[in-house]
PDB file of N, CA and C in Angstrom:
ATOM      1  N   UNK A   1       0.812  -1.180   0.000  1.00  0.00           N
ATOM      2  CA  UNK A   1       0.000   0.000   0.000  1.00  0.00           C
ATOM      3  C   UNK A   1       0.870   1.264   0.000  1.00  0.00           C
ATOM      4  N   UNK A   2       1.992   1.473   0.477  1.00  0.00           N
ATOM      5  CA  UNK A   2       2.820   2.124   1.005  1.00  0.00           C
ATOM      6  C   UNK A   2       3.397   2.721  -0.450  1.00  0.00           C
ATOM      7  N   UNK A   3       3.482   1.888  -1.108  1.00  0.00           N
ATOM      8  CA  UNK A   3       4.456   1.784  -2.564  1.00  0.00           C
ATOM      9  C   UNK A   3       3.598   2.382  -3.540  1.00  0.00           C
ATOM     10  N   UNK A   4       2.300   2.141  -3.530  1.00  0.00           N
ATOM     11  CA  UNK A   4       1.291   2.669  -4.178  1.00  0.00           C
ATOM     12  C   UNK A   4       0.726   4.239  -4.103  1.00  0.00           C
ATOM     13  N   UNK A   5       0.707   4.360  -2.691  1.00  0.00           N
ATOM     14  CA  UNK A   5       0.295   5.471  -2.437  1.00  0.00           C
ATOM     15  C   UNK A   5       1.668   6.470  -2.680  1.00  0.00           C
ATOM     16  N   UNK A   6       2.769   6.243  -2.217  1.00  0.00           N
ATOM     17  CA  UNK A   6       3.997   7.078  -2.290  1.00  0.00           C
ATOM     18  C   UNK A   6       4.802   6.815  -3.221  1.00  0.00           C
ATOM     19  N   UNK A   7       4.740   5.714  -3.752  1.00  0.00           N
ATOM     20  CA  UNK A   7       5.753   5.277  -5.123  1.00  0.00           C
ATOM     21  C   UNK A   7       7.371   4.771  -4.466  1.00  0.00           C
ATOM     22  N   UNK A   8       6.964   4.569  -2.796  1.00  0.00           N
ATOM     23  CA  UNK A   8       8.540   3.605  -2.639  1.00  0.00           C
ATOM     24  C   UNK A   8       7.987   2.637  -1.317  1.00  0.00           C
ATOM     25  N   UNK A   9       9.031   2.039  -1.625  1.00  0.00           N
ATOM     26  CA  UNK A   9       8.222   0.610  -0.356  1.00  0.00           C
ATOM     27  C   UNK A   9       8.769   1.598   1.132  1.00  0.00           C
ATOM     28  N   UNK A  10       8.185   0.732   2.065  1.00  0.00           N
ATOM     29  CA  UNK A  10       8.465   0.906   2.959  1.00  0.00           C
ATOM     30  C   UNK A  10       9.684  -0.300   4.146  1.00  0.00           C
ATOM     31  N   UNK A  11      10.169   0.217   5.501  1.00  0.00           N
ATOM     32  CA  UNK A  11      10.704  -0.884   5.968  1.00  0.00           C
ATOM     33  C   UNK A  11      10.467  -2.153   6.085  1.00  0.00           C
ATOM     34  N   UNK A  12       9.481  -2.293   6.095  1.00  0.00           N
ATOM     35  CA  UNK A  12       8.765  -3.372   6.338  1.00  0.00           C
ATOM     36  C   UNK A  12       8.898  -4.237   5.105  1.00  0.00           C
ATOM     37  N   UNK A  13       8.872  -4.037   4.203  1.00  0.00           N
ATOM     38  CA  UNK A  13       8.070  -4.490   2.975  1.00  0.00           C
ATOM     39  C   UNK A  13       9.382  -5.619   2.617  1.00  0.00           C
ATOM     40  N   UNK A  14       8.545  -7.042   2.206  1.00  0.00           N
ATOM     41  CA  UNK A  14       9.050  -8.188   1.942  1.00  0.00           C
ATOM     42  C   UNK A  14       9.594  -8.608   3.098  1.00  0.00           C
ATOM     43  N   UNK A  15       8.563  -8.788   4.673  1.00  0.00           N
ATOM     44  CA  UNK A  15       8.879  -9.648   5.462  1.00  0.00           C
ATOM     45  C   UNK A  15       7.927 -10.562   5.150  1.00  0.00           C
ATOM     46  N   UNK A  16       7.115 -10.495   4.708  1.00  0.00           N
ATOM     47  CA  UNK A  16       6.116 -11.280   4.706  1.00  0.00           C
ATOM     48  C   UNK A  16       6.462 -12.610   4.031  1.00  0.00           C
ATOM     49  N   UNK A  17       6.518 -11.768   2.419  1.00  0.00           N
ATOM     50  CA  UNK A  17       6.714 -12.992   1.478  1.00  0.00           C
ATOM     51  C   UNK A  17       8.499 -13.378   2.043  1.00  0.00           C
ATOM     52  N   UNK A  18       9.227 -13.300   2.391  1.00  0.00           N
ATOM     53  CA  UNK A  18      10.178 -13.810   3.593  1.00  0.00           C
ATOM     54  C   UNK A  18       9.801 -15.042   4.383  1.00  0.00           C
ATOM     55  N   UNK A  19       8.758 -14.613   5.197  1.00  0.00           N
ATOM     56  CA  UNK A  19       8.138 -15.783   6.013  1.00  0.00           C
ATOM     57  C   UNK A  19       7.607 -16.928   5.399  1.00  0.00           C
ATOM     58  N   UNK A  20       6.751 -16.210   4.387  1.00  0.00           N
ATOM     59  CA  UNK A  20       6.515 -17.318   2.916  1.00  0.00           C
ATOM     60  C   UNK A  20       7.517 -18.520   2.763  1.00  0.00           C
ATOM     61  N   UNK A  21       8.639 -17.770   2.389  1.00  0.00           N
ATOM     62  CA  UNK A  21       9.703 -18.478   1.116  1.00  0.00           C
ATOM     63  C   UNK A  21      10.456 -19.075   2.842  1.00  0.00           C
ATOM     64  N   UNK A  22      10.443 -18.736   4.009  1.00  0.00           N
ATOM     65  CA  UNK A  22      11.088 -19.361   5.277  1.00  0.00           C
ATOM     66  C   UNK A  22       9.891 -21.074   5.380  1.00  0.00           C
ATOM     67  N   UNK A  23       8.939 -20.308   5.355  1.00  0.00           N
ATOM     68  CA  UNK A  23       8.187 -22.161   5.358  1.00  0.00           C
ATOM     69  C   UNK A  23       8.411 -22.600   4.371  1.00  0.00           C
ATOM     70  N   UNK A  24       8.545 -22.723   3.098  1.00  0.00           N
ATOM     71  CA  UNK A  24       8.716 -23.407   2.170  1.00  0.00           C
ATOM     72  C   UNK A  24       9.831 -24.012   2.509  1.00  0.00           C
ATOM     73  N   UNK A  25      10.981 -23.541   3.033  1.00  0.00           N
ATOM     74  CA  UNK A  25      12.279 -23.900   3.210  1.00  0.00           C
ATOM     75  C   UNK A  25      13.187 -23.235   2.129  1.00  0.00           C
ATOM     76  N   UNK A  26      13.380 -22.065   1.435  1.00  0.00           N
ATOM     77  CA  UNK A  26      14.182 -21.658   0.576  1.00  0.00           C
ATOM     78  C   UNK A  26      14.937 -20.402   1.361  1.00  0.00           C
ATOM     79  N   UNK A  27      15.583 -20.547   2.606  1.00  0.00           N
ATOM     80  CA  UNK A  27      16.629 -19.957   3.295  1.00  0.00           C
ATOM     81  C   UNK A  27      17.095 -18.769   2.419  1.00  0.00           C
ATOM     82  N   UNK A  28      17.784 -19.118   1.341  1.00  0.00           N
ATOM     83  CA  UNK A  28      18.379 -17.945   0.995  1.00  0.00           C
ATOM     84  C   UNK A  28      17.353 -16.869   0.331  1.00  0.00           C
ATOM     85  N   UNK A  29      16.272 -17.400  -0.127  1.00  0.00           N
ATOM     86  CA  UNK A  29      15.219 -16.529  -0.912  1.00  0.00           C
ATOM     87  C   UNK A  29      14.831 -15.512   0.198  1.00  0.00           C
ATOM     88  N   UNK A  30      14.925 -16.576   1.678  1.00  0.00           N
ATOM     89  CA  UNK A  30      13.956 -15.463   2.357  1.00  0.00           C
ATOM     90  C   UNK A  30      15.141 -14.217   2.951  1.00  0.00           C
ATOM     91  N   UNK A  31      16.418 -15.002   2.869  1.00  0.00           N
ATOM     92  CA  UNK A  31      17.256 -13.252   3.147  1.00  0.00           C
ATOM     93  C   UNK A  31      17.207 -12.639   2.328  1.00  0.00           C
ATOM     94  N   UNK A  32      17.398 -12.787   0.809  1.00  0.00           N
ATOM     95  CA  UNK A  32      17.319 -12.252  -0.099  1.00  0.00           C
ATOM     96  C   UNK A  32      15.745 -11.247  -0.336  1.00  0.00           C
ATOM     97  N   UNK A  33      15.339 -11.401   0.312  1.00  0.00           N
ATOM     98  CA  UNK A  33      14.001 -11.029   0.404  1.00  0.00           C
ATOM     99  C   UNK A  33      13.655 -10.083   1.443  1.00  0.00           C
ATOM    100  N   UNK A  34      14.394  -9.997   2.204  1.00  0.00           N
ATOM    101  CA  UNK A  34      14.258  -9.189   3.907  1.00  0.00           C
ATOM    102  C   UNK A  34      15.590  -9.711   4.617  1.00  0.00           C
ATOM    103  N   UNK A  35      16.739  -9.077   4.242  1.00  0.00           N
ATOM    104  CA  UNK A  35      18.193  -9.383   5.168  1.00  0.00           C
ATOM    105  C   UNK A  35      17.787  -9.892   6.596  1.00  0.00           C
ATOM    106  N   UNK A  36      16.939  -8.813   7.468  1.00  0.00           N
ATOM    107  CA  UNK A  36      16.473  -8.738   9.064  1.00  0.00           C
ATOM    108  C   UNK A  36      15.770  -9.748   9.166  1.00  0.00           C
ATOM    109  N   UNK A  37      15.205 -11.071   8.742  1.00  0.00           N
ATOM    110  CA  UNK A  37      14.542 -11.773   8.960  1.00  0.00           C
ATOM    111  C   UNK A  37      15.403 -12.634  10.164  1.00  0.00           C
ATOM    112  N   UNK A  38      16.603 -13.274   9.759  1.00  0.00           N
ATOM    113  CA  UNK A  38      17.294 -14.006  10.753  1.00  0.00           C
ATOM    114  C   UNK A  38      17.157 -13.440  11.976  1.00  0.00           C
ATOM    115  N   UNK A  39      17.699 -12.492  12.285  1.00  0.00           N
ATOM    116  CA  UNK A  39      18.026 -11.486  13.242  1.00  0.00           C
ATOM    117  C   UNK A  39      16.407 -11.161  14.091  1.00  0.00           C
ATOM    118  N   UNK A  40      15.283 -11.152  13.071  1.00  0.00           N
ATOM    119  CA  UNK A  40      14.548 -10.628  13.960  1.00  0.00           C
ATOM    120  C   UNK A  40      13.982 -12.520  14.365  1.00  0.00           C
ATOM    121  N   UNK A  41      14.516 -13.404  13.915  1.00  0.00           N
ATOM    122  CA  UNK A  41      13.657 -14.595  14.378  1.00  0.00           C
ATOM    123  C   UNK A  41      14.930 -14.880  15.792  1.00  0.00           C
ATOM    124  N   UNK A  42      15.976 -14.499  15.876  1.00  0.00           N
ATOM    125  CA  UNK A  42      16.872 -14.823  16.902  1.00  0.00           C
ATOM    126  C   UNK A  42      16.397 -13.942  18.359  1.00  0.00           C
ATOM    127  N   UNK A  43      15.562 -12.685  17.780  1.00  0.00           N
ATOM    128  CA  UNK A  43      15.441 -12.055  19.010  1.00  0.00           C
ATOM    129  C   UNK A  43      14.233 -12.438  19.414  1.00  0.00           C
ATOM    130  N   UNK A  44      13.464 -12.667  18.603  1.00  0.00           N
ATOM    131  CA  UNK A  44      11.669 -13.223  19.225  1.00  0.00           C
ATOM    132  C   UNK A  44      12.083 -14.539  19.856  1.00  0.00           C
ATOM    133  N   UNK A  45      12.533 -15.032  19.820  1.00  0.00           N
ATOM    134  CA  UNK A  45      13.302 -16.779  20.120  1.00  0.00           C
ATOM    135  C   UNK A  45      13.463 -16.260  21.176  1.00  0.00           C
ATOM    136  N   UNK A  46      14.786 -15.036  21.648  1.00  0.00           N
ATOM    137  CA  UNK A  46      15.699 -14.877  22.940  1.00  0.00           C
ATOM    138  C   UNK A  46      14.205 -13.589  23.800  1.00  0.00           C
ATOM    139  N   UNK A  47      13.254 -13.212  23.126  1.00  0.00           N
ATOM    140  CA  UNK A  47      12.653 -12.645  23.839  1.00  0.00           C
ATOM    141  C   UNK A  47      11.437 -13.661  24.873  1.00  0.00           C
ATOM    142  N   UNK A  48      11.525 -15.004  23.848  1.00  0.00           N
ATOM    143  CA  UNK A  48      10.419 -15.973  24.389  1.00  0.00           C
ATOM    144  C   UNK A  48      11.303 -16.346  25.155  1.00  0.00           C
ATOM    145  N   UNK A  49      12.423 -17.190  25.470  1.00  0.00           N
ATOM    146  CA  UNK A  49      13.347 -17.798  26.632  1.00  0.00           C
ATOM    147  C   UNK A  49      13.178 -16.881  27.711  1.00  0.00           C
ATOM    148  N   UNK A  50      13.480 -15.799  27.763  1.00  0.00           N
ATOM    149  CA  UNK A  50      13.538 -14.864  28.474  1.00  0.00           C
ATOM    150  C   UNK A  50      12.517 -14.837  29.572  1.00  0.00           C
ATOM    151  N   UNK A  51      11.275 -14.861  28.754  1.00  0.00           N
ATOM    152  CA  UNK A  51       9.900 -14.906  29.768  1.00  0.00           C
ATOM    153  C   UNK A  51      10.282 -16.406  31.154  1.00  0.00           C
ATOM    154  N   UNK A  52      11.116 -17.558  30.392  1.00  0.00           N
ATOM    155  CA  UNK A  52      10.847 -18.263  30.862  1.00  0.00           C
ATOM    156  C   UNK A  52      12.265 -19.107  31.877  1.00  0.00           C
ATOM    157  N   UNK A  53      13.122 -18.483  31.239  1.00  0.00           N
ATOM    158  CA  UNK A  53      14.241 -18.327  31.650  1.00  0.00           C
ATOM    159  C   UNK A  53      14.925 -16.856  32.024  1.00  0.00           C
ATOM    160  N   UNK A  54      15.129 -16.362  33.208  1.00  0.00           N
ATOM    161  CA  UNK A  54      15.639 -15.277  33.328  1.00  0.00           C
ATOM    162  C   UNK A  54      17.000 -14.809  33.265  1.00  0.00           C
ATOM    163  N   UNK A  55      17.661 -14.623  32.078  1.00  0.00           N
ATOM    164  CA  UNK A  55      19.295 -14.249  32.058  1.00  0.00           C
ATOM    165  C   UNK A  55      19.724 -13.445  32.731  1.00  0.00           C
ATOM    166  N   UNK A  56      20.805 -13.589  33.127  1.00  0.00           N
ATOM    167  CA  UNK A  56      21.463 -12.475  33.901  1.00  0.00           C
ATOM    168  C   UNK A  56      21.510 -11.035  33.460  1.00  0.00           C
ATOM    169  N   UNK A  57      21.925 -10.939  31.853  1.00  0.00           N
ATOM    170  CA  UNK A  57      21.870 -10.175  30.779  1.00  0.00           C
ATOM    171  C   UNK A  57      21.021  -9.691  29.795  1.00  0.00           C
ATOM    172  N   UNK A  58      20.383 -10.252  30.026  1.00  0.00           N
ATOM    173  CA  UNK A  58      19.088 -10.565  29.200  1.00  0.00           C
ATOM    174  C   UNK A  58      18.438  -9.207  28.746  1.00  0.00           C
ATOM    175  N   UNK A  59      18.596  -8.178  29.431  1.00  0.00           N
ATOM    176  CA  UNK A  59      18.379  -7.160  28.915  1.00  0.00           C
ATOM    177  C   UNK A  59      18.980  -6.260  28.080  1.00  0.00           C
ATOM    178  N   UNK A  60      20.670  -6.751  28.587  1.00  0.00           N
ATOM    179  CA  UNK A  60      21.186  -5.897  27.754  1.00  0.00           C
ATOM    180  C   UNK A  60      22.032  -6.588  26.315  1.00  0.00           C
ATOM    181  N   UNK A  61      21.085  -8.287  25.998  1.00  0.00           N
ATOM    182  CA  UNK A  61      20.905  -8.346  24.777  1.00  0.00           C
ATOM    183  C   UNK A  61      20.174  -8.462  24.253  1.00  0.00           C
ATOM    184  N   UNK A  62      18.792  -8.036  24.741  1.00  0.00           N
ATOM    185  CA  UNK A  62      17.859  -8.004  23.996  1.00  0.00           C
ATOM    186  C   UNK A  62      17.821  -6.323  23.652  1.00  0.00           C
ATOM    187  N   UNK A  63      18.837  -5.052  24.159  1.00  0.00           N
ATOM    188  CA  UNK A  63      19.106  -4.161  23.537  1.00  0.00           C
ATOM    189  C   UNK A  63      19.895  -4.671  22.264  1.00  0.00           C
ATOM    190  N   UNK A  64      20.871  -5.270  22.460  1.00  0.00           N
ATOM    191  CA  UNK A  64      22.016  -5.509  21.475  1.00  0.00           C
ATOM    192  C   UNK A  64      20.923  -6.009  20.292  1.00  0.00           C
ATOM    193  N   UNK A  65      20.769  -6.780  20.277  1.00  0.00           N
ATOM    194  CA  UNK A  65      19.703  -7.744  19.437  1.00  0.00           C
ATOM    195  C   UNK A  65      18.413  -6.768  18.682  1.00  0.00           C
ATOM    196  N   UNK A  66      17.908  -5.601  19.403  1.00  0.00           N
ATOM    197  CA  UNK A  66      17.174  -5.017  18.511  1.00  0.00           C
ATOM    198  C   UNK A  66      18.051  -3.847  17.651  1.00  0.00           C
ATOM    199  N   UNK A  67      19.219  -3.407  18.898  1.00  0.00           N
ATOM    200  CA  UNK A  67      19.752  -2.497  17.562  1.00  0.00           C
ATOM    201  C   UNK A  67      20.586  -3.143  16.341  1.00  0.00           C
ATOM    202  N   UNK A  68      21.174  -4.707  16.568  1.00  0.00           N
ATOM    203  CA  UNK A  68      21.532  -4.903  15.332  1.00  0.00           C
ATOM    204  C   UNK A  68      20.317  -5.373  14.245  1.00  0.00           C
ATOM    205  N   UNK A  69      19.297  -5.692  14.638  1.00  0.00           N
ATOM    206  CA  UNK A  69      18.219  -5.789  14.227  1.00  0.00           C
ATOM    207  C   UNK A  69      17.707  -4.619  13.490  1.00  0.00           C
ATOM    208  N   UNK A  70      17.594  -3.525  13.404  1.00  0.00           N
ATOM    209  CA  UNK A  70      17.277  -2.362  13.536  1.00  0.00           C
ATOM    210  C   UNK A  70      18.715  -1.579  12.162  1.00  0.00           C
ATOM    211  N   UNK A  71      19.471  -1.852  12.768  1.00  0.00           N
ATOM    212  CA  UNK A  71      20.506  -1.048  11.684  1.00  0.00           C
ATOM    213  C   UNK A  71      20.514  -2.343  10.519  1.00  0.00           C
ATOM    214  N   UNK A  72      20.331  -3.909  10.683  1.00  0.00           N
ATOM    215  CA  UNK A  72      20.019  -4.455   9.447  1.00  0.00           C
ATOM    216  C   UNK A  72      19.280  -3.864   8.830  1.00  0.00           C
ATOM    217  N   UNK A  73      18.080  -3.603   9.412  1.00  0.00           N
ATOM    218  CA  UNK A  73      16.811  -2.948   8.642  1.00  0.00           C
ATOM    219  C   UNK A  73      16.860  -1.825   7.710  1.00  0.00           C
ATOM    220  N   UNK A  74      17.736  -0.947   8.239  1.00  0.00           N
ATOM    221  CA  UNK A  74      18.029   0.331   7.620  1.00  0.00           C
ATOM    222  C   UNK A  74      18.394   0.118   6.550  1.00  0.00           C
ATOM    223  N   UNK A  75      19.795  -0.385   6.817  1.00  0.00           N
ATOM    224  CA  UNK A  75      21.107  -0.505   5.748  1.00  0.00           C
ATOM    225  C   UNK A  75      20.678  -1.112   4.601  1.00  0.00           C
ATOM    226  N   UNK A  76      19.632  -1.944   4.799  1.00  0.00           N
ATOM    227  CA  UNK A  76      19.422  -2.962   3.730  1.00  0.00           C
ATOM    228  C   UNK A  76      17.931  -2.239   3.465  1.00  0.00           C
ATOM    229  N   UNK A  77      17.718  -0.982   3.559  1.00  0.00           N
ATOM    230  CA  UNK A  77      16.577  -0.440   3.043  1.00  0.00           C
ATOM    231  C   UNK A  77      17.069   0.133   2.306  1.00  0.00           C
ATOM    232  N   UNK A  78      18.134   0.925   2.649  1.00  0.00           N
ATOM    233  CA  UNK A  78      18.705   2.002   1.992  1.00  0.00           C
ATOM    234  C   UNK A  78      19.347   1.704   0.579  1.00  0.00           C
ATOM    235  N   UNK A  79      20.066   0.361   1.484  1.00  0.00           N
ATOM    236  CA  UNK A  79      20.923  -0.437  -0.183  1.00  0.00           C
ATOM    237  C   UNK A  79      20.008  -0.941  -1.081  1.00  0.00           C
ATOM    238  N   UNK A  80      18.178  -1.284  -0.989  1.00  0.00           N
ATOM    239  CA  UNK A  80      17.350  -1.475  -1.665  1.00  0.00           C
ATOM    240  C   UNK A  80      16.819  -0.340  -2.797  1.00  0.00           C
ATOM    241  N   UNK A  81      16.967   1.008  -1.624  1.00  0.00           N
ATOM    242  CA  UNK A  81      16.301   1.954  -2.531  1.00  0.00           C
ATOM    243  C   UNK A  81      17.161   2.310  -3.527  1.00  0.00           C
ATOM    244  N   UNK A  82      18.688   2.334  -3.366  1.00  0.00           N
ATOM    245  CA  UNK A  82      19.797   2.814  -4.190  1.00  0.00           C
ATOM    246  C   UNK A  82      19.891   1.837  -5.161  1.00  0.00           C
ATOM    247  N   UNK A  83      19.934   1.005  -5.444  1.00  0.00           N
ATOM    248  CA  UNK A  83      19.668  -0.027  -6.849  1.00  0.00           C
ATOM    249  C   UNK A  83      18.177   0.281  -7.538  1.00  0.00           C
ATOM    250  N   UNK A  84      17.288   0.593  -6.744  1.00  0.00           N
ATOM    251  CA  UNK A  84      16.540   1.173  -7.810  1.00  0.00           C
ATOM    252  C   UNK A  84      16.729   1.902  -9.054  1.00  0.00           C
ATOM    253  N   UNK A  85      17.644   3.226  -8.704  1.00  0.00           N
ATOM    254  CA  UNK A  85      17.153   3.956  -9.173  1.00  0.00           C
ATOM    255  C   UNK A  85      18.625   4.244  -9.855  1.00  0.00           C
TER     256      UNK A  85
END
C-alpha cells in the first residue's frame, strides 16, 4: 500500500513474502528477500526464553539484538532503494 500510495516501499516491505519463502524452506530466498529476517527470528526466540528463563543479561541483549536488528533494517533499506534507481 505504502508503494502505491507514495511510489517507494516501505521498511517493512518483503517480510512477509520472507516468512513465505522461510516455510517453504528456501533460506536464501527469504534473506534475499528481507536481510532482518534471521536477526529478527533470533530475538523473538531470545525474547520468548527470556519470559521463561531469566538471564542475567538478558536485557542488555535483547538491547544488542534489537539495535543490530534495527541497523540491518536500515542498511538494507537504503541499499534497496539505491539499486533502484
Amino acid at each position: 500500500m505504502n508503494k502505491k500510495i507514495f511510489g517507494i516501499e516501505c521498511l517493512g516491505c518483503g517480510l512477509q513474502r520472507s516468512v513465505a519463502f522461510l516455510f517453504q524452506g528456501e533460506f536464501y530466498l527469504a534473506y534475499k528477500m528481507y536481510p532482518a529476517i534471521y536477526s529478527i527470528i533470533v530475538l523473538l526466540l531470545f525474547i520468548l526464553l527470556d519470559l521463561f528463563f531469566k538471564f542475567r543479561l538478558g536485557y542488555k541483549i535483547k538491547l544488542g539484538l534489537i539495535f543490530l536488528t534495527s541497523i540491518i533494517i536500515v542498511v538494507s533499506y537504503f541499499i534497496k532503494m539505491n539499486s533502484y534507481y
